[in-house]
N, C-alpha and C. Protein backbone atom coordinates (compact mmCIF):
# COMPACT_ATOMS: atom_id res chain seq x y z
N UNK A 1 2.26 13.61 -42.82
CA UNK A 1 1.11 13.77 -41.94
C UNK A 1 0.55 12.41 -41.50
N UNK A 2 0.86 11.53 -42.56
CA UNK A 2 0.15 10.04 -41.94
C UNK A 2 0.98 9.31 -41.02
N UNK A 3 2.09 9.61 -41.10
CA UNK A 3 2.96 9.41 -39.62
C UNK A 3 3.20 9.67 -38.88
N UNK A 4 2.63 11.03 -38.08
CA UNK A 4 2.24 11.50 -36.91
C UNK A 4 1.07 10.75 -36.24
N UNK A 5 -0.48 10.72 -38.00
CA UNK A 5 -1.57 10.66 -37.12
C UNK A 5 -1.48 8.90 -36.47
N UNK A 6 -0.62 8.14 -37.17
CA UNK A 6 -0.15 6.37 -36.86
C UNK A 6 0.66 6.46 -35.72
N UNK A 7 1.27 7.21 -35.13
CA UNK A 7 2.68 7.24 -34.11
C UNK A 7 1.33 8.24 -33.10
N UNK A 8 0.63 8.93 -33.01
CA UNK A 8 -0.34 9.33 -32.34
C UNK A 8 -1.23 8.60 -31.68
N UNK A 9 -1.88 7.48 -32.66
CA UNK A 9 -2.68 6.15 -32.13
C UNK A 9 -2.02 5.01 -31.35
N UNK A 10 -0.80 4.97 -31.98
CA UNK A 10 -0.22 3.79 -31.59
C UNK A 10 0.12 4.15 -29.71
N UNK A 11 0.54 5.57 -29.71
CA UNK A 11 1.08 6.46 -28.47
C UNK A 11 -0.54 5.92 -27.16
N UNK A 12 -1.23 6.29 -28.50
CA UNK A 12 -2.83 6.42 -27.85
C UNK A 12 -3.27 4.67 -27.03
N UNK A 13 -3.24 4.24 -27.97
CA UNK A 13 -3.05 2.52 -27.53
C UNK A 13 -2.58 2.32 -26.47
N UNK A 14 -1.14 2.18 -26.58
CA UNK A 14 -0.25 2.15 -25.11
C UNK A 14 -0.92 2.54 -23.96
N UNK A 15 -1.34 4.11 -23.96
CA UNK A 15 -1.58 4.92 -22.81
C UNK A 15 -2.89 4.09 -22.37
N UNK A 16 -3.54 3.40 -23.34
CA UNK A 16 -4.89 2.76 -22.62
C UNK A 16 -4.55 1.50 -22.35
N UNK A 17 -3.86 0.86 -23.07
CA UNK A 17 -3.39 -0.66 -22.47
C UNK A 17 -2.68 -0.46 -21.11
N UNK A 18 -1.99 0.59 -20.74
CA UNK A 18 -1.08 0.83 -19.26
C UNK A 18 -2.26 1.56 -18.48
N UNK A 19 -3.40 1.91 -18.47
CA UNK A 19 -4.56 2.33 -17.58
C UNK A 19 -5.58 1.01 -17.52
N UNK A 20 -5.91 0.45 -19.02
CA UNK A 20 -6.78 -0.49 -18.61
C UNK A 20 -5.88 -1.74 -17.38
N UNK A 21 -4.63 -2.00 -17.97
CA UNK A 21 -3.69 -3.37 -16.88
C UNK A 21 -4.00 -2.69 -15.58
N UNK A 22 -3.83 -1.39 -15.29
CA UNK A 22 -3.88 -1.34 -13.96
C UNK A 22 -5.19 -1.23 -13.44
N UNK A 23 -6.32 -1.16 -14.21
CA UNK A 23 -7.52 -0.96 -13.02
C UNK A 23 -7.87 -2.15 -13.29
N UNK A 24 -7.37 -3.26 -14.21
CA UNK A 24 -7.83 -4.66 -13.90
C UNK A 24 -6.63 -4.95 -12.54
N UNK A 25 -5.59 -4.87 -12.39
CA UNK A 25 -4.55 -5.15 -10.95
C UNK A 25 -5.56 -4.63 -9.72
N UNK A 26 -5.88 -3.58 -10.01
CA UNK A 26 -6.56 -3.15 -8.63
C UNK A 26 -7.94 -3.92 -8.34
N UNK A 27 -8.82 -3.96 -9.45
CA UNK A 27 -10.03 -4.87 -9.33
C UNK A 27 -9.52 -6.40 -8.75
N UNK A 28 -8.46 -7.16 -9.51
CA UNK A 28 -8.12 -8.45 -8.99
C UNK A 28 -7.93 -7.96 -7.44
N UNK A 29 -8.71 -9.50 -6.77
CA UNK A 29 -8.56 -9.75 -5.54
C UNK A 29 -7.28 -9.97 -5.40
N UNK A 30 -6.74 -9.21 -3.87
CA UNK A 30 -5.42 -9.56 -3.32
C UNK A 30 -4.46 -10.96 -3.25
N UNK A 31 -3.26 -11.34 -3.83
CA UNK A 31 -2.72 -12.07 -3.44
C UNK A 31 -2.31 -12.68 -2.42
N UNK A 32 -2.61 -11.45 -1.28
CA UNK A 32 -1.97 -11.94 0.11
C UNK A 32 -3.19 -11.80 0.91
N UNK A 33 -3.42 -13.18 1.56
CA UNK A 33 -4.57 -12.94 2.86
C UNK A 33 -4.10 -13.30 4.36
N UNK A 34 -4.60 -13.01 4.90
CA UNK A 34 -4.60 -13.28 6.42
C UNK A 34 -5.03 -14.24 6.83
N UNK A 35 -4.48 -14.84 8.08
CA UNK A 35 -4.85 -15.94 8.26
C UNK A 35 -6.21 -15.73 9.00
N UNK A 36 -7.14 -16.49 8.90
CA UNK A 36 -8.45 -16.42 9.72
C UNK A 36 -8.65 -17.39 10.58
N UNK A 37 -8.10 -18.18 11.02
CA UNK A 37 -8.22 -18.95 12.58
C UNK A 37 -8.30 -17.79 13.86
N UNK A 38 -9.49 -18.49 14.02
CA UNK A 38 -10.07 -17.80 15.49
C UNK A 38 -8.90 -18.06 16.73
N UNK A 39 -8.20 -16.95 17.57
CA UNK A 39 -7.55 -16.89 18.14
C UNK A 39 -8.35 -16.89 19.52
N UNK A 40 -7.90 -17.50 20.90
CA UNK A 40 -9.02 -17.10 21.85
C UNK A 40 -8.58 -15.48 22.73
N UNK A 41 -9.65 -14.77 22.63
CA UNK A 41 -9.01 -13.41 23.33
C UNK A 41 -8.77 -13.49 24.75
N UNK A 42 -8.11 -13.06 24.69
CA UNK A 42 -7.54 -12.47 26.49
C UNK A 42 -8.00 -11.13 26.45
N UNK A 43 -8.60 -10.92 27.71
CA UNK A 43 -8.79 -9.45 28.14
C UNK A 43 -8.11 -9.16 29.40
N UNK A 44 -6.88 -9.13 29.53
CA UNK A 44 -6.33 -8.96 31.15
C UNK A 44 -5.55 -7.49 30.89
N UNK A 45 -5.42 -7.01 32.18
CA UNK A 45 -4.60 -5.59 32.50
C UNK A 45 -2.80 -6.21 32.71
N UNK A 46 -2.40 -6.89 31.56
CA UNK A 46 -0.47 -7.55 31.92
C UNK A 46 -0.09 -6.22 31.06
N UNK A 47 1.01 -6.80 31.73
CA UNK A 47 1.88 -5.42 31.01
C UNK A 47 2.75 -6.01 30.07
N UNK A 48 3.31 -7.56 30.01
CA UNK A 48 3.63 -8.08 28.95
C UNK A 48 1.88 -9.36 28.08
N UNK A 49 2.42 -9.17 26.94
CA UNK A 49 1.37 -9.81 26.15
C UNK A 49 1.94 -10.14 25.00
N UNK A 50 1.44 -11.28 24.40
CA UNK A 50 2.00 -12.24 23.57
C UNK A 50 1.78 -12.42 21.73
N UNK A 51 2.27 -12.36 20.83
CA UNK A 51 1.50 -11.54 19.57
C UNK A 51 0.48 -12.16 19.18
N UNK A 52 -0.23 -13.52 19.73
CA UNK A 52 -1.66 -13.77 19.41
C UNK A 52 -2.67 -12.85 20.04
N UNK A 53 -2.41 -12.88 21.43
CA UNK A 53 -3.37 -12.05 22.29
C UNK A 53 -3.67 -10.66 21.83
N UNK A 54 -2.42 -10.34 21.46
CA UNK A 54 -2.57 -8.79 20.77
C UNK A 54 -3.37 -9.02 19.66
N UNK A 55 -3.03 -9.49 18.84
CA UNK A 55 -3.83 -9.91 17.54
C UNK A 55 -5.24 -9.87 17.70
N UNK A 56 -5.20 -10.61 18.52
CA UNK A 56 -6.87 -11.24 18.79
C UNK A 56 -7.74 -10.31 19.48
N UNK A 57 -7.14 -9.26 20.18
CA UNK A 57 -7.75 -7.69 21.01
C UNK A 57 -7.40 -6.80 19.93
N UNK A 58 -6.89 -7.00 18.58
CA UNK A 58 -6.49 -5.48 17.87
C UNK A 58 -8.15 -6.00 17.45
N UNK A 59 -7.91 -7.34 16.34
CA UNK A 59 -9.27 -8.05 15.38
C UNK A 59 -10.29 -7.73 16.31
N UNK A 60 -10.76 -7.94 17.49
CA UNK A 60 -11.88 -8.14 18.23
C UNK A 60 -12.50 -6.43 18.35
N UNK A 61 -11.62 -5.76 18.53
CA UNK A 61 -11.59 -4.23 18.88
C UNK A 61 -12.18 -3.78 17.26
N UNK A 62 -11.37 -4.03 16.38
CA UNK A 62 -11.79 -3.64 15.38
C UNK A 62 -13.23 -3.80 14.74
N UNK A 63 -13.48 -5.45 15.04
CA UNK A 63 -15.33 -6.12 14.49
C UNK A 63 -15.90 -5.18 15.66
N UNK A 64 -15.61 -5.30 17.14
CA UNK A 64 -16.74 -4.29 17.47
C UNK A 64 -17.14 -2.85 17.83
N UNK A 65 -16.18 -2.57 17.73
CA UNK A 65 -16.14 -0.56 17.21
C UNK A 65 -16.38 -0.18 15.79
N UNK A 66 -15.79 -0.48 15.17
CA UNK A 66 -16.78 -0.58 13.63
C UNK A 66 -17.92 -0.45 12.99
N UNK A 67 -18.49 0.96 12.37
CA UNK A 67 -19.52 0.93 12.09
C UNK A 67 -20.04 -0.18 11.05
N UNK A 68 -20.80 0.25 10.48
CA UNK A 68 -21.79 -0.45 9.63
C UNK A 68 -21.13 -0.50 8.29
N UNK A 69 -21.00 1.12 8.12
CA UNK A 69 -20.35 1.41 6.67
C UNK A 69 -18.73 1.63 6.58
N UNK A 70 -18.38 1.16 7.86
CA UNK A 70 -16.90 0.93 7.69
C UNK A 70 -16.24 -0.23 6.77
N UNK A 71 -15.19 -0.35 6.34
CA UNK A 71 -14.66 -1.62 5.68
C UNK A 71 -14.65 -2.32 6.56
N UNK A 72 -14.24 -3.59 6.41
CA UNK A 72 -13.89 -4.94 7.06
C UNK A 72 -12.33 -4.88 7.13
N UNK A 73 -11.55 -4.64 8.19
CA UNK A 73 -10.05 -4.64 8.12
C UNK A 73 -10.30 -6.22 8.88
N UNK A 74 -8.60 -6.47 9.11
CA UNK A 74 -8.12 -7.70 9.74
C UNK A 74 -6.73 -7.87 10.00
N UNK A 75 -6.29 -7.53 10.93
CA UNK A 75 -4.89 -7.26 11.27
C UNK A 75 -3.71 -8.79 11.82
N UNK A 76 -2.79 -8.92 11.06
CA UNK A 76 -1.99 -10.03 11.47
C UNK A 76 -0.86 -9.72 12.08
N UNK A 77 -0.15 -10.21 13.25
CA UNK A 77 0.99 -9.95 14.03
C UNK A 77 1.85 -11.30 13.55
N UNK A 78 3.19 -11.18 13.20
CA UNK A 78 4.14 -12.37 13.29
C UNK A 78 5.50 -11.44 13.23
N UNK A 79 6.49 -12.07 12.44
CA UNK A 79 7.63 -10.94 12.17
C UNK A 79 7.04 -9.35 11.86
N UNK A 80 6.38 -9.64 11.38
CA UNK A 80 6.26 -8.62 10.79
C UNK A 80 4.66 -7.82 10.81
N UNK A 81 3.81 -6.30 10.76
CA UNK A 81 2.24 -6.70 11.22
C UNK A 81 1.47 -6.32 9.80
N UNK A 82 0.23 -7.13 9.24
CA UNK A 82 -0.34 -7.10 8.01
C UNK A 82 -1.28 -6.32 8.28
N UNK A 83 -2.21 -5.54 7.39
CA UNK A 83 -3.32 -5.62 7.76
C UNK A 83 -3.91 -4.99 6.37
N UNK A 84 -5.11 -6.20 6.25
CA UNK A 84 -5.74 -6.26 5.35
C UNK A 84 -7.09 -5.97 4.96
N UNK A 85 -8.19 -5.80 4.13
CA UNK A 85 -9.05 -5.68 4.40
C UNK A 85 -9.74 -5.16 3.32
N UNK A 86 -10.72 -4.22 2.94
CA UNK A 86 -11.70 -4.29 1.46
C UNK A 86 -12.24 -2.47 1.69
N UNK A 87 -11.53 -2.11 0.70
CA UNK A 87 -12.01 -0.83 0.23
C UNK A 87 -13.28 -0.44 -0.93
N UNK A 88 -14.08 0.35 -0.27
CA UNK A 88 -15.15 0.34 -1.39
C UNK A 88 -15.16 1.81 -2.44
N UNK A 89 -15.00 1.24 -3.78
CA UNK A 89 -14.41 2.54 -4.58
C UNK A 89 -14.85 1.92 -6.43
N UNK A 90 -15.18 2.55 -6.70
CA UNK A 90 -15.81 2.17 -7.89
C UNK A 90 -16.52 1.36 -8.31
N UNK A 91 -17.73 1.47 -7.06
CA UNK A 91 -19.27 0.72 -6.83
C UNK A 91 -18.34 -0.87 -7.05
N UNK A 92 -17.35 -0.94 -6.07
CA UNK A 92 -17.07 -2.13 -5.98
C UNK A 92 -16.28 -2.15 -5.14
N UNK A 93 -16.28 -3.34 -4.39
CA UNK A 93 -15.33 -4.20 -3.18
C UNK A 93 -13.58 -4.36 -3.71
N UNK A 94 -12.96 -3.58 -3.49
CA UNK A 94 -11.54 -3.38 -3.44
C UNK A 94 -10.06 -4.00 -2.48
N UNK A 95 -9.71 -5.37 -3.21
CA UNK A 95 -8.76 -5.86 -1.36
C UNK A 95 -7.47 -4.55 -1.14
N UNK A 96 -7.08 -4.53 -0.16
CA UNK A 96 -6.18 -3.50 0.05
C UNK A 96 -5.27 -4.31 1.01
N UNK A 97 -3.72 -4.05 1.45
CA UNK A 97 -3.53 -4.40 1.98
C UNK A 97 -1.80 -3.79 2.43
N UNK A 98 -1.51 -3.45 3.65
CA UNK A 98 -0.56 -3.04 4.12
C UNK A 98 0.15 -3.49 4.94
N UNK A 99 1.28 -3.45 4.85
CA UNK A 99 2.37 -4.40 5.71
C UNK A 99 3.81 -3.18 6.47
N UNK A 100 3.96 -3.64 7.47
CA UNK A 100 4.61 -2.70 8.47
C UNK A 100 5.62 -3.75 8.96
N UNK A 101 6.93 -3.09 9.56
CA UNK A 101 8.15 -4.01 10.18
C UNK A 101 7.82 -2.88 11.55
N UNK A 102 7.58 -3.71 12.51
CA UNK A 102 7.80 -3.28 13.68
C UNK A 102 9.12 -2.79 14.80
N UNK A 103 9.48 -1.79 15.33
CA UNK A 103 10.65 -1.65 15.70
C UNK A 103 10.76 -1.18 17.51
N UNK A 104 11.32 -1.46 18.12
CA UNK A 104 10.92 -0.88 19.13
C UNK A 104 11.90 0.25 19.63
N UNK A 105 11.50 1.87 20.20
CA UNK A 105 12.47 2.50 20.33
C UNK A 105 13.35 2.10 21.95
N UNK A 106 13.81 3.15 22.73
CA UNK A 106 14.57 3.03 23.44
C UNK A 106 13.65 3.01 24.87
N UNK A 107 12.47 4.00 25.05
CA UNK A 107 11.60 3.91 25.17
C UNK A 107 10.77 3.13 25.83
N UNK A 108 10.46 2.32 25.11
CA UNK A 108 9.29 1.43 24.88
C UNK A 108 8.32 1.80 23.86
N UNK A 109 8.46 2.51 23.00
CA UNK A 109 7.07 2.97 21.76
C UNK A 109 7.90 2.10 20.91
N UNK A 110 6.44 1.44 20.30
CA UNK A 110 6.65 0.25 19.16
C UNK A 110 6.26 1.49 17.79
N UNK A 111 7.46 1.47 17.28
CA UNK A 111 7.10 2.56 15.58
C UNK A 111 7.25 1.78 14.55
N UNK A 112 6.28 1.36 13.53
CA UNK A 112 5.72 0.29 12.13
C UNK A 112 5.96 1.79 11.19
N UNK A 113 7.03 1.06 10.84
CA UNK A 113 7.64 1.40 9.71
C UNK A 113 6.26 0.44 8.51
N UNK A 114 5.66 1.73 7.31
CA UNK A 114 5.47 1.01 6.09
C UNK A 114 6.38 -0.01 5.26
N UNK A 115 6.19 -1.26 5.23
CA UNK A 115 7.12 -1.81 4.26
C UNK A 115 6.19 -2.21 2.41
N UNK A 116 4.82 -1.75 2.39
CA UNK A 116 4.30 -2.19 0.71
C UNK A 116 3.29 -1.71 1.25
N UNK A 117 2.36 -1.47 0.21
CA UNK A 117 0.85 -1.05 0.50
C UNK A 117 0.63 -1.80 -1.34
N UNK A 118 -0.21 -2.66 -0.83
CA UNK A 118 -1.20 -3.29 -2.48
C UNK A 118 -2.55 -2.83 -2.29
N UNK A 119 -3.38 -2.63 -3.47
CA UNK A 119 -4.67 -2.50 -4.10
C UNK A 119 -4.77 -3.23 -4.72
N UNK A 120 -5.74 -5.06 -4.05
CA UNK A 120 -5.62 -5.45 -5.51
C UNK A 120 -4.47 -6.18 -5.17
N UNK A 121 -3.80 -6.35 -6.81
CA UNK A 121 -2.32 -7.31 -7.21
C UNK A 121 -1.33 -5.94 -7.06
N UNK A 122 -1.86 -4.73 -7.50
CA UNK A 122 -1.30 -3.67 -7.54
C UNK A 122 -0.22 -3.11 -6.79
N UNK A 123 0.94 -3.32 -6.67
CA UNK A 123 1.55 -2.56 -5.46
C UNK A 123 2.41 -1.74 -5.90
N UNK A 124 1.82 -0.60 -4.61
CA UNK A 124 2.10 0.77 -4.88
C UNK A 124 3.47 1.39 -3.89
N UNK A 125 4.24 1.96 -4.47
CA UNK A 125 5.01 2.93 -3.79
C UNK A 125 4.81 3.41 -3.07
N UNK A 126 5.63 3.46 -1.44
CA UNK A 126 5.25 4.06 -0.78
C UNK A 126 5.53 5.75 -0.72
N UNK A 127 6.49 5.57 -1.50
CA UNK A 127 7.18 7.01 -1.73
C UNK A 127 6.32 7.97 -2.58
N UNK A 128 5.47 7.24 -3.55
CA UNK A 128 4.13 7.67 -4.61
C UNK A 128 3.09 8.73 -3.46
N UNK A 129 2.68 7.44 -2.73
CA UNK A 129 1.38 7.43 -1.84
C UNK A 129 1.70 8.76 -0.67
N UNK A 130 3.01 9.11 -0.14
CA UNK A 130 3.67 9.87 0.80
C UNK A 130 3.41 11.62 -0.50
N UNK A 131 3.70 11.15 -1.64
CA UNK A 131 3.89 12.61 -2.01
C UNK A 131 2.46 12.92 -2.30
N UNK A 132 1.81 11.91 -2.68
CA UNK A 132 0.31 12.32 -3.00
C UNK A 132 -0.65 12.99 -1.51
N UNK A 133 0.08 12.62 -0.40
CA UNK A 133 -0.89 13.01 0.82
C UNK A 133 -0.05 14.33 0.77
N UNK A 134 1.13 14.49 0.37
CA UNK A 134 1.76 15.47 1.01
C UNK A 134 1.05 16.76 -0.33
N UNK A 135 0.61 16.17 -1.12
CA UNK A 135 -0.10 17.18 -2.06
C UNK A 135 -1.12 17.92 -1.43
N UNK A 136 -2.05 17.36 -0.86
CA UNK A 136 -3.60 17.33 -0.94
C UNK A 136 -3.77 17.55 0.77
């Protein structure tokens, strides 16, 4: 009996050392930030546009449509498009951050493929995050 109730605690331990590591990963601020140099916006009707300009009309669009009690996102264009920004969830400021490979079809529709989604240091599966919406 005393080696169940020792192989029970020890079981017990674990399960809280692998919950406490991860809500300290998610509390730690993000590893990856965005760059914040002010880009100058263009507002023109072109039909081609350049990935700062875009950048700088996604960011600009975003600070001013944005409510009050919205997060703070911040979107980066290069190879590849980031976008980062602060989730509020357990009476605390949360970094979040998602990254997409851009593709273009035959078309012309640009489709961003997910490539990581982090909380935090945390990074999560996208395949996790897909079955959990597909739950609920």
């Amino acid at each position: 009996m005393k080696k169940w109730k020792s192989l029970f605690f020890i079981l017990l331990a674990i399960n809280l050392l692998i919950v406490l590591a991860c809500g300290i990963l998610m509390l730690m601020p993000g590893g990856q930030s965005a760059s914040t140099k002010e880009l100058k916006s263009e507002y023109s009707f072109n039909i081609s546009s350049s990935k700062e300009s875009l950048t700088s009309f996604i960011n600009d669009y975003l600070k001013n449509q944005g409510s009050s009690d919205m997060p703070d996102f911040h979107v980066a264009i290069d190879q590849d498009v980031k976008v980062t920004g602060a989730i509020k969830a357990f009476s605390s400021t949360i970094d979040a951050n998602v990254s997409f490979t851009p593709t273009v079809e035959d078309n012309g529709d640009v489709l961003l493929k997910v490539d990581g989604l982090s909380i935090g240091q945390l990074s999560i599966p996208i395949s996790f995050v897909l079955s959990y919406m597909g739950q609920f």
